[in-house]
N, C-alpha and C. Protein backbone atom coordinates (compact mmCIF):
# COMPACT_ATOMS: atom_id res chain seq x y z
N UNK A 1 80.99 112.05 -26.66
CA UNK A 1 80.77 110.64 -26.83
C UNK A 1 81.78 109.84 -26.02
N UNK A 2 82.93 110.67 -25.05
CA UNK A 2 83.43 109.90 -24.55
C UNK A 2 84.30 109.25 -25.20
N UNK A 3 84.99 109.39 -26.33
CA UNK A 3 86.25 108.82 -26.99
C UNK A 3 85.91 107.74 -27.92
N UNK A 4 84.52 107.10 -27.98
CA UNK A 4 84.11 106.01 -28.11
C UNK A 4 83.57 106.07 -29.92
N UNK A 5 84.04 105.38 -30.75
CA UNK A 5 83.58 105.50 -32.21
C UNK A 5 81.90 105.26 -31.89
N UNK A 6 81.64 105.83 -33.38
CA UNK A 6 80.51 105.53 -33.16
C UNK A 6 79.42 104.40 -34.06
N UNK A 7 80.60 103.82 -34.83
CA UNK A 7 79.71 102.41 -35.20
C UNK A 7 81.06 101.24 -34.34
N UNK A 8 81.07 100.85 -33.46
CA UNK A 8 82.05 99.87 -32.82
C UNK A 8 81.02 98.80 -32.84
N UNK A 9 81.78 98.25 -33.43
CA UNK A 9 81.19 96.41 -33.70
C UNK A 9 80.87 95.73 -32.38
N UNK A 10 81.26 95.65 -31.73
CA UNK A 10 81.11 95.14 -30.32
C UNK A 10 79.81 95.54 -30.23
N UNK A 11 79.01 96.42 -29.96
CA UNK A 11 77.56 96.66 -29.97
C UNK A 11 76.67 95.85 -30.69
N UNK A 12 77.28 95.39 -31.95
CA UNK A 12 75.86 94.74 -32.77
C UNK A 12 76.26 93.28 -32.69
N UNK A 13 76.88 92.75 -31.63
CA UNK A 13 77.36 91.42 -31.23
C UNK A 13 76.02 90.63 -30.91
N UNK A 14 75.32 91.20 -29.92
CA UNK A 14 74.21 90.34 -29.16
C UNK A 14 73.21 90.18 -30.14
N UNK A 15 72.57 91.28 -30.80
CA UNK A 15 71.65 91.40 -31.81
C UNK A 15 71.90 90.44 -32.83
N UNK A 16 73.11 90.52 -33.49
CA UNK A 16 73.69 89.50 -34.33
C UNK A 16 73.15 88.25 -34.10
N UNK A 17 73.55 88.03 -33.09
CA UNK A 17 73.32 86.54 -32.37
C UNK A 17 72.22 86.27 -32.22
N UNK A 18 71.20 86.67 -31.44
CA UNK A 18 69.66 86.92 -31.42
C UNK A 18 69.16 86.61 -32.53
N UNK A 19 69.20 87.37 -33.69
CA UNK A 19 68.73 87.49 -34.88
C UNK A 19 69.24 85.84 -35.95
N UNK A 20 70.29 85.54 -35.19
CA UNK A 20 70.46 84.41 -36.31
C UNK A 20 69.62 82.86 -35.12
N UNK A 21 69.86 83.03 -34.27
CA UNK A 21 68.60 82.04 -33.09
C UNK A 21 67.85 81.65 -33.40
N UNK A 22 66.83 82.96 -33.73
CA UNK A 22 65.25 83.73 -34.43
C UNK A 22 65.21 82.85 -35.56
N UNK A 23 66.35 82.97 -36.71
CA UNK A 23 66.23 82.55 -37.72
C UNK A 23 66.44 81.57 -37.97
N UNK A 24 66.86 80.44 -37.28
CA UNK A 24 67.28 78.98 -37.25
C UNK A 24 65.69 78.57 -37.27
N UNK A 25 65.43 79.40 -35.62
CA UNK A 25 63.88 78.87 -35.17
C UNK A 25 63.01 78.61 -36.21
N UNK A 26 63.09 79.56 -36.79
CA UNK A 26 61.89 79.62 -37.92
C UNK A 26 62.20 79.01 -38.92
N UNK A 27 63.49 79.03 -39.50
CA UNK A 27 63.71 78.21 -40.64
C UNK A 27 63.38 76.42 -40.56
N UNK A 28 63.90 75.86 -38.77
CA UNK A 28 63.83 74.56 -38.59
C UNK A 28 61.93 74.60 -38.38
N UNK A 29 61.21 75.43 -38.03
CA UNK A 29 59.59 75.56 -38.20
C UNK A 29 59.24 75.19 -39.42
N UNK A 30 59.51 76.36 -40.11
CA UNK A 30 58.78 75.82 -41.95
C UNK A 30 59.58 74.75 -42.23
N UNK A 31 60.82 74.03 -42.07
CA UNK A 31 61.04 72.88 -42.37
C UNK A 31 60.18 71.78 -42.27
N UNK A 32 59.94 71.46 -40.96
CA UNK A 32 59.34 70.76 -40.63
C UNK A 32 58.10 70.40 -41.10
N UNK A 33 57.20 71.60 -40.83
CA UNK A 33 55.99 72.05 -41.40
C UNK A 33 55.84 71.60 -43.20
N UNK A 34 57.04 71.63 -43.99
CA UNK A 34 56.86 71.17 -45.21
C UNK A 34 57.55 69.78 -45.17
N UNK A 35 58.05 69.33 -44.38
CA UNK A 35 58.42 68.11 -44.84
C UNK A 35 57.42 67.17 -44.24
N UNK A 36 56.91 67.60 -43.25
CA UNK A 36 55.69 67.11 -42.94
C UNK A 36 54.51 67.22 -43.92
N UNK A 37 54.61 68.11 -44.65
CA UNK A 37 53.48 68.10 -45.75
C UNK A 37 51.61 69.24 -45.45
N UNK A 38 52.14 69.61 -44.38
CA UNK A 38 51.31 70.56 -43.81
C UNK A 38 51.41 71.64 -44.02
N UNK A 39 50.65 72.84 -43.65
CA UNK A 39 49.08 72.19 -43.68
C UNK A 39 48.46 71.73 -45.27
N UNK A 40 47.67 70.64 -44.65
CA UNK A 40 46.82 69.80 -45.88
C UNK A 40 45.21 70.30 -45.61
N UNK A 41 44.95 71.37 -46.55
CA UNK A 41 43.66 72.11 -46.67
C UNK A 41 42.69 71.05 -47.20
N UNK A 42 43.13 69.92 -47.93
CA UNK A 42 42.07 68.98 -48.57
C UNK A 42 42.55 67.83 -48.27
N UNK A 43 41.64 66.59 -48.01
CA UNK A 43 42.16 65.57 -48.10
C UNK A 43 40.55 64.50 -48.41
N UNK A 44 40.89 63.60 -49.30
CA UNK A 44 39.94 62.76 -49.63
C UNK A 44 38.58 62.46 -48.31
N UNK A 45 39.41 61.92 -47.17
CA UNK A 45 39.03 61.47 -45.86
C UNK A 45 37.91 62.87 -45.18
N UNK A 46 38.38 64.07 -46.25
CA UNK A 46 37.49 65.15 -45.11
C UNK A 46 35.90 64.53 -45.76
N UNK A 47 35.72 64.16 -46.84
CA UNK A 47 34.03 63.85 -47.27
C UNK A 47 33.32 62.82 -46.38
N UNK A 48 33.85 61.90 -45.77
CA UNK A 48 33.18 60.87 -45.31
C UNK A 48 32.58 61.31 -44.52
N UNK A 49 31.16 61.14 -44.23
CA UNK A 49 30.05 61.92 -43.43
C UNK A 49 30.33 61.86 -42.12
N UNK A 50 30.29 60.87 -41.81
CA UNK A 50 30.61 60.56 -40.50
C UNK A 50 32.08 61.02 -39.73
N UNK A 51 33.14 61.84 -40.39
CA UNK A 51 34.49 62.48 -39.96
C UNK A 51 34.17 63.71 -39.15
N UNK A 52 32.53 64.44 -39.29
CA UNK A 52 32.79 65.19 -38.70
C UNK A 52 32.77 64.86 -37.18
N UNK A 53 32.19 63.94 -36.42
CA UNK A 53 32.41 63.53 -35.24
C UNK A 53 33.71 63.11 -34.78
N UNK A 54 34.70 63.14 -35.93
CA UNK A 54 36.20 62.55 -35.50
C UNK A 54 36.68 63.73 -34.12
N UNK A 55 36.34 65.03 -33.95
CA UNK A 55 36.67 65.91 -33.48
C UNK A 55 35.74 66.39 -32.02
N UNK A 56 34.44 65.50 -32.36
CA UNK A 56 33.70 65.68 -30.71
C UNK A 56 34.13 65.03 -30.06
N UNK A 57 33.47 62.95 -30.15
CA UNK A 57 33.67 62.78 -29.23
C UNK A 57 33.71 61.42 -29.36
N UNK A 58 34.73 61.43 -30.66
CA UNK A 58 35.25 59.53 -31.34
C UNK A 58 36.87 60.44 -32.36
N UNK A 59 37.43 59.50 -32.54
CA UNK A 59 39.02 59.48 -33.15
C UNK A 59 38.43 58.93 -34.41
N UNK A 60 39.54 59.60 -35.27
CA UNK A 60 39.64 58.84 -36.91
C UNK A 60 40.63 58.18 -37.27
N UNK A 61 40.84 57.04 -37.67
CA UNK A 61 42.16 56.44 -38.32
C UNK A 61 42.02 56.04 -39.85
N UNK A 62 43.39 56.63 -40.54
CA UNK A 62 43.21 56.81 -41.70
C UNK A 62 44.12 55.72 -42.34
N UNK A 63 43.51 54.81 -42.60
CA UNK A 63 44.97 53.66 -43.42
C UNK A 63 45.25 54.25 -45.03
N UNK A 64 46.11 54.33 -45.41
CA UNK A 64 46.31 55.07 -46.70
C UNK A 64 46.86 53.79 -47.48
N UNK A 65 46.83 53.58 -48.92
CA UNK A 65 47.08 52.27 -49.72
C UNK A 65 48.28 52.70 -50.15
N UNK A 66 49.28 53.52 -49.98
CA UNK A 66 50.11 53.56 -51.07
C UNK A 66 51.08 52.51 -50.67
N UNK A 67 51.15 51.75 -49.77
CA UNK A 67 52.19 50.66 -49.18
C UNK A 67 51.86 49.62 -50.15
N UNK A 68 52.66 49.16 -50.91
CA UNK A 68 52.41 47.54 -51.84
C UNK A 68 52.18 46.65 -51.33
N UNK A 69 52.01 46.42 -49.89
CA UNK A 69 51.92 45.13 -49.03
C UNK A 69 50.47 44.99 -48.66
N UNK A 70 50.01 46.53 -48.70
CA UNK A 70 48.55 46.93 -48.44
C UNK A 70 47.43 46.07 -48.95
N UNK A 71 46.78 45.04 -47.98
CA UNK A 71 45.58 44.39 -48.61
C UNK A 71 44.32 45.09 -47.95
N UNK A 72 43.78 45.53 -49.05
CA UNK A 72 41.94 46.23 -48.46
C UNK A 72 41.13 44.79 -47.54
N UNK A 73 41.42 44.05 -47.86
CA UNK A 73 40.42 43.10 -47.28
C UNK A 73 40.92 42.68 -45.89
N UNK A 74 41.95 41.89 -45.71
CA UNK A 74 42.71 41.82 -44.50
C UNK A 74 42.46 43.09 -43.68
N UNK A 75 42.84 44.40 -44.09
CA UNK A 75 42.72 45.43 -43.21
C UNK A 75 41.43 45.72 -42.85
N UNK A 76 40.41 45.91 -43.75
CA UNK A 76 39.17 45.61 -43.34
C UNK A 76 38.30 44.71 -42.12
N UNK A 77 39.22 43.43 -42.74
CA UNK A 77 38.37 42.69 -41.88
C UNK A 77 39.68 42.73 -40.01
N UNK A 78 40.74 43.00 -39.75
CA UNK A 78 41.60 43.53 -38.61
C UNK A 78 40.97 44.77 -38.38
N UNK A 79 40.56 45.69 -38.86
CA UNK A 79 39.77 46.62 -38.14
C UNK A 79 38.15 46.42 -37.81
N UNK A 80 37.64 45.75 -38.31
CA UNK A 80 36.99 45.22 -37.88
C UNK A 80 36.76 43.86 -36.56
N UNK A 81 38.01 43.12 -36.74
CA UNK A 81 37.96 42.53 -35.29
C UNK A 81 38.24 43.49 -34.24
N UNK A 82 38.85 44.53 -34.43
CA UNK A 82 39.20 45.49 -32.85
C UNK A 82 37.72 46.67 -32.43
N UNK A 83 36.60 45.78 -33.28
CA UNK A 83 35.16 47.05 -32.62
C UNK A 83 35.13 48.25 -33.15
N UNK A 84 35.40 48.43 -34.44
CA UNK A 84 35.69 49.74 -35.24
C UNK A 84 34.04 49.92 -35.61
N UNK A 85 33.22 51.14 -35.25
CA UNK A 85 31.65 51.43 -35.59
C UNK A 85 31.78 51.19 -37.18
N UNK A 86 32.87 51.91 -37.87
CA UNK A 86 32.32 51.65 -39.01
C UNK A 86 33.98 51.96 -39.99
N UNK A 87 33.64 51.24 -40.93
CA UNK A 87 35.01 51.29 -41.82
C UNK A 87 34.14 51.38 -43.17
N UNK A 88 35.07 52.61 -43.86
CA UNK A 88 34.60 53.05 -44.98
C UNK A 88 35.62 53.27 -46.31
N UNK A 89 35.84 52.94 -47.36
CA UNK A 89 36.29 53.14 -48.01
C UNK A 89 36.36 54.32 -48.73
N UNK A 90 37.66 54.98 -49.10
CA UNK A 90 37.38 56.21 -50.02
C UNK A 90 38.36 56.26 -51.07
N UNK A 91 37.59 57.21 -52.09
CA UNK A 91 38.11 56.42 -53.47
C UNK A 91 39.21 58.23 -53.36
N UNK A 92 39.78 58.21 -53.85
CA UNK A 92 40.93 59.37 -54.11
C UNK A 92 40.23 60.95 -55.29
């Protein structure tokens, strides 16, 4: 072996390092991923008939009420001045 022990720390230096990289990576991933709140398998907005075209060849925008400032009618009628095909309400 050449004089050389045979567990010498110096060897598991790089791996060490590697391995804790790896694990930041992934840990700052699922962070994110849950503080973001994802993935969301259900959401009220998937029923509205017309969402499934959100994904051909039109966008969806979702105003959500939980803001206290939130007026249904005002927003209604502002999405409606900008040419919106259709605005729909959904109940929770």
């Amino acid at each position: 072996m050449g004089g050389r022990p045979f567990n010498s720390w110096p060897a598991f230096i790089p791996i060490t390092f590697e391995v804790t990289i790896l694990a930041a990576a992934v840990t700052a991933v699922l962070g994110m991923l849950a503080l973001n709140g994802l993935p969301q398998p259900y959401h009220p907005v998937f029923n509205v008939p017309r969402f499934a075209l959100a994904t051909r060849d039109r966008f969806f925008l979702c105003i959500e009420a939980a803001d206290p400032r939130f007026d249904p009618v005002a927003t209604r009628a502002f999405l409606e001045s900008l040419g919106a095909r259709e605005v729909t309400d959904v109940e929770p």
